[in-house]
PDB file of N, CA and C in Angstrom:
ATOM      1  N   UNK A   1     133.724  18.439  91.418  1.00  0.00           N
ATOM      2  CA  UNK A   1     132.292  18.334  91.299  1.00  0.00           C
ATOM      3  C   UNK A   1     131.597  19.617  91.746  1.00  0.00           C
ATOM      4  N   UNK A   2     132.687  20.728  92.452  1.00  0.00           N
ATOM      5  CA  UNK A   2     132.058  22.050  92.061  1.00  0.00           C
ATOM      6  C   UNK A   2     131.075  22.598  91.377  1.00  0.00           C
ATOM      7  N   UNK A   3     131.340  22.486  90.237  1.00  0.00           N
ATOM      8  CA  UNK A   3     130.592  22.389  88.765  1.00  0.00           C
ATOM      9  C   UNK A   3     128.857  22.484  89.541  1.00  0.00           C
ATOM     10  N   UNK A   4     128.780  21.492  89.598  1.00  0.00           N
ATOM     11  CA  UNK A   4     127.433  21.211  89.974  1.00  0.00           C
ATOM     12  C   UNK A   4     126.580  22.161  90.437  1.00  0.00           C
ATOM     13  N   UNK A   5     127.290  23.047  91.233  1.00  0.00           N
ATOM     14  CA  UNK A   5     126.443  23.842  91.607  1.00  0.00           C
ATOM     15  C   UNK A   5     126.013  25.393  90.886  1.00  0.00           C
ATOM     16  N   UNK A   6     126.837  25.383  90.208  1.00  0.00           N
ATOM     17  CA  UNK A   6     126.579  26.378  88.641  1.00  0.00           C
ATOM     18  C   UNK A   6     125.828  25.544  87.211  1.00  0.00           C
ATOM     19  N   UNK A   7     126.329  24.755  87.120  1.00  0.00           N
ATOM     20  CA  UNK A   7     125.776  23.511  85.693  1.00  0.00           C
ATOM     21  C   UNK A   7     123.855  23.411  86.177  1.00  0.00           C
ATOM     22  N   UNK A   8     123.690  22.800  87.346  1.00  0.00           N
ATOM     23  CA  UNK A   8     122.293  21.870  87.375  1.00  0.00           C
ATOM     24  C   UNK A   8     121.250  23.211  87.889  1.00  0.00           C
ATOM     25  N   UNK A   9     121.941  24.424  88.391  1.00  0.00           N
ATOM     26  CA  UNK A   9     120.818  25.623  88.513  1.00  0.00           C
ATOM     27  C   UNK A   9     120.476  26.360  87.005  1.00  0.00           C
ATOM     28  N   UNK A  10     121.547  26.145  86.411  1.00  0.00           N
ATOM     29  CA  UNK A  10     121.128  26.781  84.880  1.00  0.00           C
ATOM     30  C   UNK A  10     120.358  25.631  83.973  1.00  0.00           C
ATOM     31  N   UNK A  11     120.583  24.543  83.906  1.00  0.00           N
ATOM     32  CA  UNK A  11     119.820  23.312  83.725  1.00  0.00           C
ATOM     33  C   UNK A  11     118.279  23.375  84.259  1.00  0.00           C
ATOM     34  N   UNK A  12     117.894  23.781  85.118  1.00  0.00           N
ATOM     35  CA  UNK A  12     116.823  23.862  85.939  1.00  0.00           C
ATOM     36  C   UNK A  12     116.116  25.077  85.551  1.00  0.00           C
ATOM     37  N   UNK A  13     116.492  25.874  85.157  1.00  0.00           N
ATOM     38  CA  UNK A  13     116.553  27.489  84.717  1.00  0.00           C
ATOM     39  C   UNK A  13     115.824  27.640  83.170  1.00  0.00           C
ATOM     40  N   UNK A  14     116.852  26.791  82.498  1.00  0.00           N
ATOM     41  CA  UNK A  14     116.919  26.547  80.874  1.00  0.00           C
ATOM     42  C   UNK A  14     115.049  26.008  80.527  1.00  0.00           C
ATOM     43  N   UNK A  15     115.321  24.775  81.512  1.00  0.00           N
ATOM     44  CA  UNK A  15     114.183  23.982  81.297  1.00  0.00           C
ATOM     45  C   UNK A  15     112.786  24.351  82.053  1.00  0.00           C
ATOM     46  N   UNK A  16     112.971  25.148  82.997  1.00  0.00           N
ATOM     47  CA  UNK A  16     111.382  26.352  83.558  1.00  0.00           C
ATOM     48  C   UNK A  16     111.336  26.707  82.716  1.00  0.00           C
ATOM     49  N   UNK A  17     112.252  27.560  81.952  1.00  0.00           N
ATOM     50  CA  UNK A  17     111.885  28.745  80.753  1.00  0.00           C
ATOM     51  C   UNK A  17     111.530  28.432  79.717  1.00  0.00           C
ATOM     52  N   UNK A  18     111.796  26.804  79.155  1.00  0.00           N
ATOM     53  CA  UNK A  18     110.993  26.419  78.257  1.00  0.00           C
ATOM     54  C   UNK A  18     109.496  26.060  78.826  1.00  0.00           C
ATOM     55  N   UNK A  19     109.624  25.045  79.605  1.00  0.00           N
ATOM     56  CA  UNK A  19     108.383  24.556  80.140  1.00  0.00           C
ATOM     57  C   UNK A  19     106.877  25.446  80.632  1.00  0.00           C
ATOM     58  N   UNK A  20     107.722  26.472  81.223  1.00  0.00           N
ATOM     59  CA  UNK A  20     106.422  28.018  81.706  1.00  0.00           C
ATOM     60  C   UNK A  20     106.375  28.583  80.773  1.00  0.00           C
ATOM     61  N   UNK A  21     107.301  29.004  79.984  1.00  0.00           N
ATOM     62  CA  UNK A  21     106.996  30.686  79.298  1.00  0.00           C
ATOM     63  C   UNK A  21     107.002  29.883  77.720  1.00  0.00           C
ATOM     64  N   UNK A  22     108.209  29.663  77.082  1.00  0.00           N
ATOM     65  CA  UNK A  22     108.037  29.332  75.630  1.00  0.00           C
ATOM     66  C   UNK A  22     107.295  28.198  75.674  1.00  0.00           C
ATOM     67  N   UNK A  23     106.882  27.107  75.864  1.00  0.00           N
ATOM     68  CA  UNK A  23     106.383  26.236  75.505  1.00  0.00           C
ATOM     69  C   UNK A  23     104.450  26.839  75.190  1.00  0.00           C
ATOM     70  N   UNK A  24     104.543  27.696  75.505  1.00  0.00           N
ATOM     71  CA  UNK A  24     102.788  28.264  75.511  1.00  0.00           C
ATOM     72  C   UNK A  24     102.924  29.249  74.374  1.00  0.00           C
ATOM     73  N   UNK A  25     103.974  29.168  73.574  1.00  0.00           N
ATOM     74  CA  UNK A  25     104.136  30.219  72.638  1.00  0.00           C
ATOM     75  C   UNK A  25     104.286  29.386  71.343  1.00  0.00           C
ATOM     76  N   UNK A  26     104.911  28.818  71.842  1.00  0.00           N
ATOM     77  CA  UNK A  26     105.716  27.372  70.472  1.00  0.00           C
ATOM     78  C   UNK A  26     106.210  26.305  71.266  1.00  0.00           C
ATOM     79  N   UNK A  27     105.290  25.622  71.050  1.00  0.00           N
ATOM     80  CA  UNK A  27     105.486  24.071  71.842  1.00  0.00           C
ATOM     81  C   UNK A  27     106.313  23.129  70.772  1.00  0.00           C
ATOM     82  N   UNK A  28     106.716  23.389  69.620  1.00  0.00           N
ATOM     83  CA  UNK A  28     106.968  22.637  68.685  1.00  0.00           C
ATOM     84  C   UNK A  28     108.061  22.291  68.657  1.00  0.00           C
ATOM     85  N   UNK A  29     108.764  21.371  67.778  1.00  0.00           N
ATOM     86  CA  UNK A  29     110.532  20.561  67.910  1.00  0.00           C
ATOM     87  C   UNK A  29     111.062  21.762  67.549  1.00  0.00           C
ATOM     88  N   UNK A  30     110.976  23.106  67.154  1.00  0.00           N
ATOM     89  CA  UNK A  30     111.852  23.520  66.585  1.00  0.00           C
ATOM     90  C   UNK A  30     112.407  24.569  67.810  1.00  0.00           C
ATOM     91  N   UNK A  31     111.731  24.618  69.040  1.00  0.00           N
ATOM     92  CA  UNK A  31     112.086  25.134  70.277  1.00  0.00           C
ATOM     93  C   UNK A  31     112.347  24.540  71.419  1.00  0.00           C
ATOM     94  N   UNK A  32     112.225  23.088  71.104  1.00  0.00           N
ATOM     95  CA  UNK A  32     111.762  21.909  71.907  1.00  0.00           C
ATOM     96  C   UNK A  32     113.511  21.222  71.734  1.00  0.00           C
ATOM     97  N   UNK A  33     113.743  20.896  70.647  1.00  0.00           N
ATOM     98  CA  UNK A  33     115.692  20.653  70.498  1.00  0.00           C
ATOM     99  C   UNK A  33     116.863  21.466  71.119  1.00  0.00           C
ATOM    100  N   UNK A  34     116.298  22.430  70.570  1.00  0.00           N
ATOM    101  CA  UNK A  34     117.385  23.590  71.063  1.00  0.00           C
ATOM    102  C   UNK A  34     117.906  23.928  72.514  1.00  0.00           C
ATOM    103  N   UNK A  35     116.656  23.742  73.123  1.00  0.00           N
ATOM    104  CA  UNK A  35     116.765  23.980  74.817  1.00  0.00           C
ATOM    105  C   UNK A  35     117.336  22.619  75.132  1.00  0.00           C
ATOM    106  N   UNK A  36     116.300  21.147  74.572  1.00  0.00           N
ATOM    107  CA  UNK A  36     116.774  20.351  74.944  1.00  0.00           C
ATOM    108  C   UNK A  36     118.479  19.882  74.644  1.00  0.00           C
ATOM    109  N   UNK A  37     118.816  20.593  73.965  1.00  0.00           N
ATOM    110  CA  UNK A  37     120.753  20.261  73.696  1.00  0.00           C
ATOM    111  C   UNK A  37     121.120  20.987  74.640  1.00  0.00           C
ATOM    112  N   UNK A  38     121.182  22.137  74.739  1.00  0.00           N
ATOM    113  CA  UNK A  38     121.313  23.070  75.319  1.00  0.00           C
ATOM    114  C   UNK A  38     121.708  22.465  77.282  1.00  0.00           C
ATOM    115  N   UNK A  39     120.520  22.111  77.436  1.00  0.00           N
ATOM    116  CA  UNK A  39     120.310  21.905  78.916  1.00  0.00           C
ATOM    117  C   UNK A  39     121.454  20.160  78.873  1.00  0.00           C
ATOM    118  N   UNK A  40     121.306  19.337  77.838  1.00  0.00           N
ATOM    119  CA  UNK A  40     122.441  18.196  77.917  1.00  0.00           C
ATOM    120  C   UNK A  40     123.792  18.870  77.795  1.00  0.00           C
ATOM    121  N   UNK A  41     124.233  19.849  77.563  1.00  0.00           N
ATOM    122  CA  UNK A  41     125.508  20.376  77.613  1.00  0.00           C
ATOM    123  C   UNK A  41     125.622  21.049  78.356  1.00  0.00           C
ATOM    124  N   UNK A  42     125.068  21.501  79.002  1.00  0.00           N
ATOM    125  CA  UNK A  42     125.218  22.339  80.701  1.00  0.00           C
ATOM    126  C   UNK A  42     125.280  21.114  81.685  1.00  0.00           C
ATOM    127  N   UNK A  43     124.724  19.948  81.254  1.00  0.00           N
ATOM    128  CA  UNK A  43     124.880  19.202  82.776  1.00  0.00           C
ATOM    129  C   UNK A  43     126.308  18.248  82.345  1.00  0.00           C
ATOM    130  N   UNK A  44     126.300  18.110  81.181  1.00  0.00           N
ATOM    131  CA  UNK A  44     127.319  17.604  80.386  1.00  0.00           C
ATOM    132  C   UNK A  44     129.148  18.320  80.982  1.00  0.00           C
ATOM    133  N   UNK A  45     128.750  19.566  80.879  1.00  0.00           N
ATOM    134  CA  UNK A  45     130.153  20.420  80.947  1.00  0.00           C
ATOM    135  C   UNK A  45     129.968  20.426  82.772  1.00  0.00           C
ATOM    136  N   UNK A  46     129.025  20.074  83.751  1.00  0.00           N
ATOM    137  CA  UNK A  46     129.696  19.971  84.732  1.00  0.00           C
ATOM    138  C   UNK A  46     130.886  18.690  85.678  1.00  0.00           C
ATOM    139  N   UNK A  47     131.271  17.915  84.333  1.00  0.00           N
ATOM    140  CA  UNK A  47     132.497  17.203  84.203  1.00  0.00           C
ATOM    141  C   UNK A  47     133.531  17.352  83.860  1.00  0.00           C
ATOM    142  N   UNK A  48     133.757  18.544  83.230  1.00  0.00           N
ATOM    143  CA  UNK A  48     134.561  19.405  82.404  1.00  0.00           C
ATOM    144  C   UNK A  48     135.435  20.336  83.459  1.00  0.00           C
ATOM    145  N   UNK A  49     136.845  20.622  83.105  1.00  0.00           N
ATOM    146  CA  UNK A  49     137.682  21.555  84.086  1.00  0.00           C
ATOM    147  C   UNK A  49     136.912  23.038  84.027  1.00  0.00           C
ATOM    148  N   UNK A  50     136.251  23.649  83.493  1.00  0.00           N
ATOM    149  CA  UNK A  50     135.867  24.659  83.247  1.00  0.00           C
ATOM    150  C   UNK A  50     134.058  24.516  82.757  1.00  0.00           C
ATOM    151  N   UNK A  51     133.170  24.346  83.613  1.00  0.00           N
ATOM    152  CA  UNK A  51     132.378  24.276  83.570  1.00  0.00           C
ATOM    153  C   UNK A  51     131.206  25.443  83.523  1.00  0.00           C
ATOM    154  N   UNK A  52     131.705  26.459  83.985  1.00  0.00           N
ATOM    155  CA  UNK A  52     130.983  27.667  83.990  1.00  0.00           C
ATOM    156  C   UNK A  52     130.961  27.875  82.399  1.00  0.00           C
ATOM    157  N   UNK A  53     132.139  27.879  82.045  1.00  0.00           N
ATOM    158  CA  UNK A  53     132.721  28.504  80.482  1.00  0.00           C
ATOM    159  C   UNK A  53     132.089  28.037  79.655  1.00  0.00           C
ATOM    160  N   UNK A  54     131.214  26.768  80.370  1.00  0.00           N
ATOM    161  CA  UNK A  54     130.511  25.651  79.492  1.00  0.00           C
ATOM    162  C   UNK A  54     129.118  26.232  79.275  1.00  0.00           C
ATOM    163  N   UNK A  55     128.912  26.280  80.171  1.00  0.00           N
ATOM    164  CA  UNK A  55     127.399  26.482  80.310  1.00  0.00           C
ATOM    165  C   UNK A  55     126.798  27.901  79.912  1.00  0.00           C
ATOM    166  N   UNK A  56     127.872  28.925  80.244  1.00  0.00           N
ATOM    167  CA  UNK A  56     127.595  30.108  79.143  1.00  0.00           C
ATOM    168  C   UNK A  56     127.596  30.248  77.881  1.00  0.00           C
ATOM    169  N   UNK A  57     128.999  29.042  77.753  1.00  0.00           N
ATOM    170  CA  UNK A  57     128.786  29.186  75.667  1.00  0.00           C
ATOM    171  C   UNK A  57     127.491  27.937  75.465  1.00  0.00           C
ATOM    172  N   UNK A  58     127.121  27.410  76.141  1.00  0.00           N
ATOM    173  CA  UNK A  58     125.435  26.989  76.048  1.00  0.00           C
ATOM    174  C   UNK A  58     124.574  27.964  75.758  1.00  0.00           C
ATOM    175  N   UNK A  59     124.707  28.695  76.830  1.00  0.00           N
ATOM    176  CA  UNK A  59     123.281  29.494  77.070  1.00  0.00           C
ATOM    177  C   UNK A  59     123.863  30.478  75.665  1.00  0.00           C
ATOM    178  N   UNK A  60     125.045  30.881  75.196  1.00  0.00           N
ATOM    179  CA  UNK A  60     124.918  31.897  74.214  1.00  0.00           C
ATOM    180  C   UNK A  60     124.539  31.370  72.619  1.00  0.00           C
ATOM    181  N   UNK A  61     125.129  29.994  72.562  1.00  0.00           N
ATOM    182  CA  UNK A  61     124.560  29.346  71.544  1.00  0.00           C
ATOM    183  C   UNK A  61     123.491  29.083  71.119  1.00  0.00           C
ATOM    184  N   UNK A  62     122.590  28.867  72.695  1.00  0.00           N
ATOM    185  CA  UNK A  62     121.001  28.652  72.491  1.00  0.00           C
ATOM    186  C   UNK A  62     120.361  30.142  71.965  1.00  0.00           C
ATOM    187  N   UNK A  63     120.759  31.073  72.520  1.00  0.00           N
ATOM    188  CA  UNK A  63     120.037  32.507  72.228  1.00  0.00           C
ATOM    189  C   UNK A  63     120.601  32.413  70.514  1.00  0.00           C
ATOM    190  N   UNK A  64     121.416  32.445  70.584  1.00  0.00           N
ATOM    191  CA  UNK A  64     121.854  32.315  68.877  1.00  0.00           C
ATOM    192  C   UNK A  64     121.438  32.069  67.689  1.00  0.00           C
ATOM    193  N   UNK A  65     120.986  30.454  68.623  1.00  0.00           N
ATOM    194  CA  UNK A  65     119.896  29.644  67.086  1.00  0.00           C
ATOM    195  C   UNK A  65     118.500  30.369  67.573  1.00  0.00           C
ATOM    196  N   UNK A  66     118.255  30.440  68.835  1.00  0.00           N
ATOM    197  CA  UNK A  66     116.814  30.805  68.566  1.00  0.00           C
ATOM    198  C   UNK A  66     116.666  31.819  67.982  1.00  0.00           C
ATOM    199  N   UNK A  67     117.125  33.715  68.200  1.00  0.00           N
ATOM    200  CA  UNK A  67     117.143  34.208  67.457  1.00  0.00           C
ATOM    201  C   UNK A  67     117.463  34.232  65.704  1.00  0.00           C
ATOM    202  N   UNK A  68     118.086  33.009  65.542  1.00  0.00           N
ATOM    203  CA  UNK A  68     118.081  32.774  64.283  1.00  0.00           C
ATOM    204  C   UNK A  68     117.006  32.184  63.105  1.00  0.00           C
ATOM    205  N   UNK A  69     116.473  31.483  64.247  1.00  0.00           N
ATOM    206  CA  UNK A  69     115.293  30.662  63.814  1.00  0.00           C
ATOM    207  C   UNK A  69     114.089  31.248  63.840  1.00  0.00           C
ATOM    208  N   UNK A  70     114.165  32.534  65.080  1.00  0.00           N
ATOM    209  CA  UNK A  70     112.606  33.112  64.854  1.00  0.00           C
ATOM    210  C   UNK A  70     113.030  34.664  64.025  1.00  0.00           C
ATOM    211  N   UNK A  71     114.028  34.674  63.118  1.00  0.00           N
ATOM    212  CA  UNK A  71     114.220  35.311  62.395  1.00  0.00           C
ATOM    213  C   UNK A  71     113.150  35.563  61.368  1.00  0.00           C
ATOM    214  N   UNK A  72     112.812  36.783  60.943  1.00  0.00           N
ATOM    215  CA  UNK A  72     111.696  37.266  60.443  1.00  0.00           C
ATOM    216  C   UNK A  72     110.123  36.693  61.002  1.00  0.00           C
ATOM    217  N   UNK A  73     110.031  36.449  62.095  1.00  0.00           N
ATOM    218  CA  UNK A  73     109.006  35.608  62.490  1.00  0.00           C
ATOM    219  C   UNK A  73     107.934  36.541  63.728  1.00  0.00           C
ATOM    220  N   UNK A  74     107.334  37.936  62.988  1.00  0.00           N
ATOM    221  CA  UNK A  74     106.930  38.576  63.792  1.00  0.00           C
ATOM    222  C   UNK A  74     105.647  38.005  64.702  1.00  0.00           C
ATOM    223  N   UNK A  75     105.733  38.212  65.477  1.00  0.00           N
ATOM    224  CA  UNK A  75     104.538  37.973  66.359  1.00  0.00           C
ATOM    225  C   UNK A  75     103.941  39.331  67.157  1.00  0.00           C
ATOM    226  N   UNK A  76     102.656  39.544  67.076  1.00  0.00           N
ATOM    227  CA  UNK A  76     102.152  40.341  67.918  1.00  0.00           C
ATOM    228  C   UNK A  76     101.286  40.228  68.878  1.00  0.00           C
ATOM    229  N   UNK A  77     101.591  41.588  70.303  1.00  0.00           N
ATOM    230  CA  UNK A  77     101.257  40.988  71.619  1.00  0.00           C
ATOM    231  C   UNK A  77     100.186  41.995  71.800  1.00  0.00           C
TER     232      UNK A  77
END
């Protein structure tokens, strides 16, 4: 149950960073799923023998689709 203490700080992490920063940018399902899988498989993989391994190929999957999704999607600041 190690795990836990790597899994539920990136869980906590995942879901500030939607909640503070992206959600005021794009509040919508299409940023709103992604994190939310995302953050169920980080707390998910801290049951798992290798839980770190988990939660990074989370976090790299999530950058993945999102960059995929806000593909061609300029915004200016």
């Amino acid at each position: 149950m190690t795990g836990a203490a790597v899994t539920v700080p990136v869980a906590v992490i995942l879901a500030a960073l939607w909640f503070i920063h992206i959600r005021l940018h794009d509040s919508s399902v299409r940023t709103l799923m992604p994190f939310s899988v995302a953050i169920v498989v980080v707390l998910g993989g801290t049951y798992t023998a290798v839980p770190e391994l988990v939660a990074g190929l989370a976090c790299a999957a999530l950058l993945a689709v999102e960059l995929v999704l806000t593909e061609g999607k300029s915004e200016t600041v």
